[in-house]
N, C-alpha and C. Protein backbone atom coordinates (compact mmCIF):
# COMPACT_ATOMS: atom_id res chain seq x y z
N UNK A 1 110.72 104.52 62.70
CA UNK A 1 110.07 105.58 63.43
C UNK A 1 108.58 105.29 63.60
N UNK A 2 108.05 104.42 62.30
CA UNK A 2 106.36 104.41 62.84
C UNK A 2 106.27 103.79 63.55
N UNK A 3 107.09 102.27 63.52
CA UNK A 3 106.80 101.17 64.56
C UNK A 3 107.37 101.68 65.78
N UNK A 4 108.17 102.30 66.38
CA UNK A 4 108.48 102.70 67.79
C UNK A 4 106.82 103.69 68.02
N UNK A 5 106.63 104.31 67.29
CA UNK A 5 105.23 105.46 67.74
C UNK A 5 103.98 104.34 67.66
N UNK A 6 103.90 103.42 66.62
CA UNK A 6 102.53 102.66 66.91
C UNK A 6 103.24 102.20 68.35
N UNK A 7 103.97 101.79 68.45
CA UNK A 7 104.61 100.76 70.18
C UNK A 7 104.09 101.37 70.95
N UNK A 8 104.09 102.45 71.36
CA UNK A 8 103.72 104.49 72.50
C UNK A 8 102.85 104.23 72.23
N UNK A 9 101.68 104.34 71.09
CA UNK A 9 100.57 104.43 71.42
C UNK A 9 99.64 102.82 72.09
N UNK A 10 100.34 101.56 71.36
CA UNK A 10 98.99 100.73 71.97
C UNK A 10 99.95 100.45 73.73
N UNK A 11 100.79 101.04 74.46
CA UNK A 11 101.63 101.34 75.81
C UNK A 11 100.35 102.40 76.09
N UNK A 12 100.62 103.42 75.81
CA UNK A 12 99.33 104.47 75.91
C UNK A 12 98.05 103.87 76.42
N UNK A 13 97.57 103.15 74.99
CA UNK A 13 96.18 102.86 75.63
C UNK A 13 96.07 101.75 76.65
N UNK A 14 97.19 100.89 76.70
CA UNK A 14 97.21 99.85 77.96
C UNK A 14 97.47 100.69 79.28
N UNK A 15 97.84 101.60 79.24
CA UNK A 15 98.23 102.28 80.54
C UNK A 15 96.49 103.16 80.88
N UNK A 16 96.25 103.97 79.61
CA UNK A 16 94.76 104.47 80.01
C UNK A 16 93.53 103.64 80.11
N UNK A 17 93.88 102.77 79.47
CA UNK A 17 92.81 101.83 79.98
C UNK A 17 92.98 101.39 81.74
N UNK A 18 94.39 101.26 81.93
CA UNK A 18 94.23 100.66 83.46
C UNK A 18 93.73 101.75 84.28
N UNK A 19 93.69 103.16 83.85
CA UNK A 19 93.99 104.28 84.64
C UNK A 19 92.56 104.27 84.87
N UNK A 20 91.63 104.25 83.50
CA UNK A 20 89.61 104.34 83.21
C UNK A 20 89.47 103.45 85.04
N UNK A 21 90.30 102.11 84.67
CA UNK A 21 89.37 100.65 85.28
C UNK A 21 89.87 101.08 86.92
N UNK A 22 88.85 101.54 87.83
CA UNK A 22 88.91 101.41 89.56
C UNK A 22 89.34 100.54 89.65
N UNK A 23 88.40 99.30 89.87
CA UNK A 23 88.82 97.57 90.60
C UNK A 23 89.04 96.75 89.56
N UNK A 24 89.31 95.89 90.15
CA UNK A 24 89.31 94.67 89.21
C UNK A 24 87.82 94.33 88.26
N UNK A 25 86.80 94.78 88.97
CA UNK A 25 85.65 94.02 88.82
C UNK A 25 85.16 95.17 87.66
N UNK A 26 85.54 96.43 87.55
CA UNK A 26 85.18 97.28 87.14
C UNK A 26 86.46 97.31 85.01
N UNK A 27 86.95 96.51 85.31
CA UNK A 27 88.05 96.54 84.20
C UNK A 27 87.41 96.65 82.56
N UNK A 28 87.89 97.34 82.02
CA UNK A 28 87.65 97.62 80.52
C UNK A 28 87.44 96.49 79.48
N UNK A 29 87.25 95.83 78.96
CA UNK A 29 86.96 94.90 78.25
C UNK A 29 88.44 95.50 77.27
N UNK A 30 88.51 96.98 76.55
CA UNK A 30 89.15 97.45 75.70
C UNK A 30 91.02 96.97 75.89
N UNK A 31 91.10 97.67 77.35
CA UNK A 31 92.00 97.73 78.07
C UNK A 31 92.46 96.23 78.15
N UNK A 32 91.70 94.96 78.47
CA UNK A 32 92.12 94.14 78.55
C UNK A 32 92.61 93.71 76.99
N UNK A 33 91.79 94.01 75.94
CA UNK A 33 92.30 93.72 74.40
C UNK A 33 93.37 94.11 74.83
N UNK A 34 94.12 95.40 75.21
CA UNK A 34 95.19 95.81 74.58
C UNK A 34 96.44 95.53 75.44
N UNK A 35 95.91 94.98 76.56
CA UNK A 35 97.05 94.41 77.54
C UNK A 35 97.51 92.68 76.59
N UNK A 36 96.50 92.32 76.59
CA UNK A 36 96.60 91.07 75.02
C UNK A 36 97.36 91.30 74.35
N UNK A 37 97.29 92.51 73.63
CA UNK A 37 98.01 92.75 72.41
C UNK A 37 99.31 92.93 72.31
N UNK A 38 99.68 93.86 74.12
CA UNK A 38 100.91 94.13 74.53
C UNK A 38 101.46 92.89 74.61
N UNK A 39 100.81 92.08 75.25
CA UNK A 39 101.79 90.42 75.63
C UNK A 39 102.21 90.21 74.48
N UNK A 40 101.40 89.86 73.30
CA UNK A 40 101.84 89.14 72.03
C UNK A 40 102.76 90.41 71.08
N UNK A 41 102.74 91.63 71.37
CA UNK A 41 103.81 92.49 71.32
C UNK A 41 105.45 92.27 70.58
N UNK A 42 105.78 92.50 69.29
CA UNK A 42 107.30 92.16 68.91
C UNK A 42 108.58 92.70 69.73
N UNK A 43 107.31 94.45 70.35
CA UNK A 43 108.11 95.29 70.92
C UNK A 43 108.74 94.60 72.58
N UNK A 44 109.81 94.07 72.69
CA UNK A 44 110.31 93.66 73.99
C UNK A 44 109.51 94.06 75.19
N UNK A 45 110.46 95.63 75.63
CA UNK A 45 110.08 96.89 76.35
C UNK A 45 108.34 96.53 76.71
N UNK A 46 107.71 96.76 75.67
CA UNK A 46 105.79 96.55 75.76
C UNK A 46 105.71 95.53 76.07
N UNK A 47 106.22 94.34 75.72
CA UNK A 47 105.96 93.12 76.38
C UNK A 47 105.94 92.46 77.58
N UNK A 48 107.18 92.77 78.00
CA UNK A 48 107.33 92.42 79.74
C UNK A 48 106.57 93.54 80.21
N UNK A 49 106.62 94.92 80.34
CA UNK A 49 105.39 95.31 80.88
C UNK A 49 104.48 94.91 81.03
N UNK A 50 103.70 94.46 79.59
CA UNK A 50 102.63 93.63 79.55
C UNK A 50 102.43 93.16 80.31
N UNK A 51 103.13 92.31 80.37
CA UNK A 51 103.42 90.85 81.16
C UNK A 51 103.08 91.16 82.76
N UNK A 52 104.24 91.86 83.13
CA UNK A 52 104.11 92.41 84.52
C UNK A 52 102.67 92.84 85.05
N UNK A 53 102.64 93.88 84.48
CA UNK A 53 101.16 94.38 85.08
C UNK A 53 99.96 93.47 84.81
N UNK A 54 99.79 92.32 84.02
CA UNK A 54 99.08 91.55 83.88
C UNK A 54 99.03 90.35 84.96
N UNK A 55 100.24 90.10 86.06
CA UNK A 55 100.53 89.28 86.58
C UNK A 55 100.38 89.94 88.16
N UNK A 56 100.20 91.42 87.80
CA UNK A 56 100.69 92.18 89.05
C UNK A 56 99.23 92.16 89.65
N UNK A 57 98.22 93.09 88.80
CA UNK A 57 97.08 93.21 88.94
C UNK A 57 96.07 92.23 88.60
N UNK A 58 96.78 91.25 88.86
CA UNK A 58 95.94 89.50 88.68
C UNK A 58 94.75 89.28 87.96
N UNK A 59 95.00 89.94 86.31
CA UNK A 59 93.63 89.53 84.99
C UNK A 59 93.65 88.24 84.95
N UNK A 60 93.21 87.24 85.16
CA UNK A 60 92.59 86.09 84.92
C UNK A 60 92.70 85.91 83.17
N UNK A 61 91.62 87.25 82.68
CA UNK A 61 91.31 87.19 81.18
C UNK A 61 92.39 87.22 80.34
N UNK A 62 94.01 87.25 80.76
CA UNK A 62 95.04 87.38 80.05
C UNK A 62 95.90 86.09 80.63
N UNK A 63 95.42 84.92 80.89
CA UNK A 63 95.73 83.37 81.20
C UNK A 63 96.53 83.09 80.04
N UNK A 64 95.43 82.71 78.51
CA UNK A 64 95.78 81.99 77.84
C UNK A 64 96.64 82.66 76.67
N UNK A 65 97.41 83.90 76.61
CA UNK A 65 98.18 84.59 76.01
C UNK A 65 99.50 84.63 77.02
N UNK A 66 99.45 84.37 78.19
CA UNK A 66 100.59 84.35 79.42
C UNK A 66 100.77 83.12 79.15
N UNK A 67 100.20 82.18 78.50
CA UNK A 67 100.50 80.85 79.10
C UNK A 67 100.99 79.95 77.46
N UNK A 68 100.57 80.80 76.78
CA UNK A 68 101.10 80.97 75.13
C UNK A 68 102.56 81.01 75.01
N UNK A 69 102.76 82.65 76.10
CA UNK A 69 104.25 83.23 75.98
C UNK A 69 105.31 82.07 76.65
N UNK A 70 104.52 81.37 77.84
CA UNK A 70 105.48 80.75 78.19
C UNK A 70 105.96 79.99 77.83
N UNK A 71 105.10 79.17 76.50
CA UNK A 71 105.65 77.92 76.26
C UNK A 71 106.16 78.32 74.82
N UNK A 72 105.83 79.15 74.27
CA UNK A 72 106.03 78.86 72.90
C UNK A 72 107.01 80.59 72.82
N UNK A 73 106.81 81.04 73.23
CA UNK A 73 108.15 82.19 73.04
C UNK A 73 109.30 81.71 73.36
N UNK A 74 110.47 82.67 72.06
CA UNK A 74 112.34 81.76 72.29
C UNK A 74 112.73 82.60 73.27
N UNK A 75 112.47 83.75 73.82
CA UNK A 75 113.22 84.47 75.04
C UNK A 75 113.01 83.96 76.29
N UNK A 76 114.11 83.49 77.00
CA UNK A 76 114.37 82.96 78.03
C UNK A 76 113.51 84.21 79.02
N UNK A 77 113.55 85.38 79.05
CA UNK A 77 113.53 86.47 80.49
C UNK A 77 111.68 86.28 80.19
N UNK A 78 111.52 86.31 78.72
CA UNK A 78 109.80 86.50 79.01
C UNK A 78 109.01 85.02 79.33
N UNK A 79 109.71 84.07 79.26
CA UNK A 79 109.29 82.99 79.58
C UNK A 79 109.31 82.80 81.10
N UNK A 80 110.09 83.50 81.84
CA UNK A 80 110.23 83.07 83.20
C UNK A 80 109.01 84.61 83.74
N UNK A 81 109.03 85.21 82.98
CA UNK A 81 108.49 86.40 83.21
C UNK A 81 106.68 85.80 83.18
N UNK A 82 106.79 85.31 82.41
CA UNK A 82 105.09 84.97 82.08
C UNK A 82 105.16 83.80 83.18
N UNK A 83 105.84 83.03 83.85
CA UNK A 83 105.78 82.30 84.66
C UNK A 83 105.54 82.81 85.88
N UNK A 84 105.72 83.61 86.14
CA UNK A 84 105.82 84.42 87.22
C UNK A 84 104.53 84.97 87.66
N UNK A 85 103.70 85.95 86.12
CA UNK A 85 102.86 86.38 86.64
C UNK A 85 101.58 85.45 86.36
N UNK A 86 101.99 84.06 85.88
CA UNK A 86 101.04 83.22 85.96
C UNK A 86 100.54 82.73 87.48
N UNK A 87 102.03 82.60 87.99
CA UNK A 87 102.05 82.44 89.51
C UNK A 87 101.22 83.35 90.30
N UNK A 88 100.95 84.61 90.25
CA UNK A 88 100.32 85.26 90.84
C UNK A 88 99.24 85.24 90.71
N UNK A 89 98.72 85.11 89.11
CA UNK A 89 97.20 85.00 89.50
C UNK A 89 96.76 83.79 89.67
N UNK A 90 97.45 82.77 90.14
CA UNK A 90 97.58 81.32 90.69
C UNK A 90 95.95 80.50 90.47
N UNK A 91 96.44 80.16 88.81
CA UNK A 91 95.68 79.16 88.66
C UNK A 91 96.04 78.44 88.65
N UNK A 92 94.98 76.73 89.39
CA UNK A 92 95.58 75.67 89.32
C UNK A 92 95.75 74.95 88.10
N UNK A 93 95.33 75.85 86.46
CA UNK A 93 95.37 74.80 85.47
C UNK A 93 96.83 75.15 85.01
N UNK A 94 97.51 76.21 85.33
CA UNK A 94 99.25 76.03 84.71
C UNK A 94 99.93 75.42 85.27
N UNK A 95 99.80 75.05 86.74
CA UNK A 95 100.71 74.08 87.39
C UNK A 95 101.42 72.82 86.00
N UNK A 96 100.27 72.82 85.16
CA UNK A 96 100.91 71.35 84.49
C UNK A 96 101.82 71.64 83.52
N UNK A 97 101.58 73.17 82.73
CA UNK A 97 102.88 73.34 81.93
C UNK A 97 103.94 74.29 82.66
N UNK A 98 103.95 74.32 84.02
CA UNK A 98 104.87 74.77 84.43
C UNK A 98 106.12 73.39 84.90
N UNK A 99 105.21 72.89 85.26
CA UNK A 99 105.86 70.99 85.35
C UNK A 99 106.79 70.89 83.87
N UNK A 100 105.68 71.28 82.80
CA UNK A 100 106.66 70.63 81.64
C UNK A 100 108.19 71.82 81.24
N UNK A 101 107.76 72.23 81.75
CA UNK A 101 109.09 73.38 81.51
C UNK A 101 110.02 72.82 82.04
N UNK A 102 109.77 72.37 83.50
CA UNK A 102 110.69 71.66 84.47
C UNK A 102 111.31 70.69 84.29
N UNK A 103 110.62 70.03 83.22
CA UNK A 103 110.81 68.75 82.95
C UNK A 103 111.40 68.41 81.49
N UNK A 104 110.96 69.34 80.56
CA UNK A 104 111.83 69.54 78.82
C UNK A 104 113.13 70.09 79.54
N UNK A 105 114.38 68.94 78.82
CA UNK A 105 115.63 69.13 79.10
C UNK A 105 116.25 70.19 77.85
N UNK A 106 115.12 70.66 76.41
CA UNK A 106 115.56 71.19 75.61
C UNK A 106 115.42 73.01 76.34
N UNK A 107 114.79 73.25 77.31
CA UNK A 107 114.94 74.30 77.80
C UNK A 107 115.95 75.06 78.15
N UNK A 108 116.13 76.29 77.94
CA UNK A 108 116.89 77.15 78.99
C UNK A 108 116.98 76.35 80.71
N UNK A 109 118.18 76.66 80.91
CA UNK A 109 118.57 75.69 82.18
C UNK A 109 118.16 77.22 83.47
N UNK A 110 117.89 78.56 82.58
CA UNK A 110 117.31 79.19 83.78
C UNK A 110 116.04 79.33 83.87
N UNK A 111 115.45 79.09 82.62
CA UNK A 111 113.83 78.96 82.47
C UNK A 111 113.67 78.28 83.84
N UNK A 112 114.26 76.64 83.38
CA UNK A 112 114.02 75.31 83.98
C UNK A 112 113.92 75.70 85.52
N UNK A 113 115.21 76.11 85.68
CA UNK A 113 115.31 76.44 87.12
C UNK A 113 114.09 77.47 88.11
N UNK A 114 113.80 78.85 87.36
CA UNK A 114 112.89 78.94 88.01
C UNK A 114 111.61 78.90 87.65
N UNK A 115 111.56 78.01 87.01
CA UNK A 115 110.27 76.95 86.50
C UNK A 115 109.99 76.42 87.78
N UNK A 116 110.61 75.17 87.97
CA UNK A 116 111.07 74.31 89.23
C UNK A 116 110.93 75.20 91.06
N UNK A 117 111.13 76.23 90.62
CA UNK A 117 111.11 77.44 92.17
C UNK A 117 110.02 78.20 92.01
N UNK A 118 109.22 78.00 90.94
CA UNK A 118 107.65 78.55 91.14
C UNK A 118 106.98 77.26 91.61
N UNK A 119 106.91 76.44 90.79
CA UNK A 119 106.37 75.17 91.40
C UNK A 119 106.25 74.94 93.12
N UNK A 120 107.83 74.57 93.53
CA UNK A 120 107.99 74.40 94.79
C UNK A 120 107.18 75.43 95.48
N UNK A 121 107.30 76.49 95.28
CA UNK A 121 106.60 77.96 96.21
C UNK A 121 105.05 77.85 95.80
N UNK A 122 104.59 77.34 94.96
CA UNK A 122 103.52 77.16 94.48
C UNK A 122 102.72 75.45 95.60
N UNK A 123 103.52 74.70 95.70
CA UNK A 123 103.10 73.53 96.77
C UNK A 123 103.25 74.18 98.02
N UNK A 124 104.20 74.87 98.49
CA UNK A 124 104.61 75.65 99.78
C UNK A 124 103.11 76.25 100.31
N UNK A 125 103.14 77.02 98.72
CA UNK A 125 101.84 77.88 99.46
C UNK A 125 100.65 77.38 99.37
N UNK A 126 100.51 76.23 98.73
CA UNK A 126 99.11 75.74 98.94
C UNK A 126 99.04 74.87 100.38
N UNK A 127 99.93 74.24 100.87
CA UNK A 127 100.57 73.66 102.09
C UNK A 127 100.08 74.46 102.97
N UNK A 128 100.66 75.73 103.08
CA UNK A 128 100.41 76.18 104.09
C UNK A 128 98.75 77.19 104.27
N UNK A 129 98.49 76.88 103.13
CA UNK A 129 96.97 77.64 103.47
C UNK A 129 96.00 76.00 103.97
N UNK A 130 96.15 74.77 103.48
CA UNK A 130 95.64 73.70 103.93
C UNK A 130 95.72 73.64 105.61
N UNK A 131 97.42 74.17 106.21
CA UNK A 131 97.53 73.75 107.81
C UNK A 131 96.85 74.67 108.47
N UNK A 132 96.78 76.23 107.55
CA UNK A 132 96.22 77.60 108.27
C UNK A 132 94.62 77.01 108.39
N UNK A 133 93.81 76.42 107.55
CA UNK A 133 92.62 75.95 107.43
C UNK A 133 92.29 75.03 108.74
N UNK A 134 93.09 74.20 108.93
CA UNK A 134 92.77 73.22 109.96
C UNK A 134 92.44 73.73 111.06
């Protein structure tokens, strides 16, 4: 019972913190701790949230805890999950352990797979912002 109510509350303050922060530019320092805290989270449920809204609303400052989960967490859904919203806030420094995901045959074969289909969509779209440029 305590650990489900501590879970509600640091959900709570990740949610009021997003609610405080207008823009991006304007974001909580606090809020971002606790979106952190949610990622590294035991609680499932808090975690992929985490995850999500961290990937959704493109924090930068929650890179190297997304990029933690992906490689070194055993759940297949949050690994593709942190892949995902790594993808969105599309930095070019995960491209390389998104490669290695693709490429460790000890992986989940669905990790792997849409490991491999962020990548591709990830060259796609840099492709096509290079031809839009020309």
């Amino acid at each position: 019972m305590k650990r489900s109510l501590t879970y509600l509350t640091v959900f709570l303050f990740v949610t009021v913190g997003f609610s405080i922060a207008q823009t991006k530019d304007q974001l909580n320092p606090i809020a971002i701790e606790n979106l952190v805290a949610g990622i590294h989270s035991e609680n499932l449920g808090l975690q992929k949230s985490s995850i999500f809204f961290a990937g959704f609303y493109k924090i930068e400052e929650t890179m190297d805890a997304l990029r933690e989960e992906m490689l070194l967490n055993e759940n297949p859904s949050i690994k593709v999950l942190a892949a995902l919203a790594l993808y969105e806030i599309h930095n070019e420094d995960v491209l390389d352990d998104l490669e290695r995901l693709v490429r460790d045959v000890n992986q989940d074969y669905q990790v792997r797979r849409m490991a491999k289909a962020i990548c591709d969509e990830w060259y796609i779209k840099d492709a096509n912002a290079i031809t839009v440029a020309k």
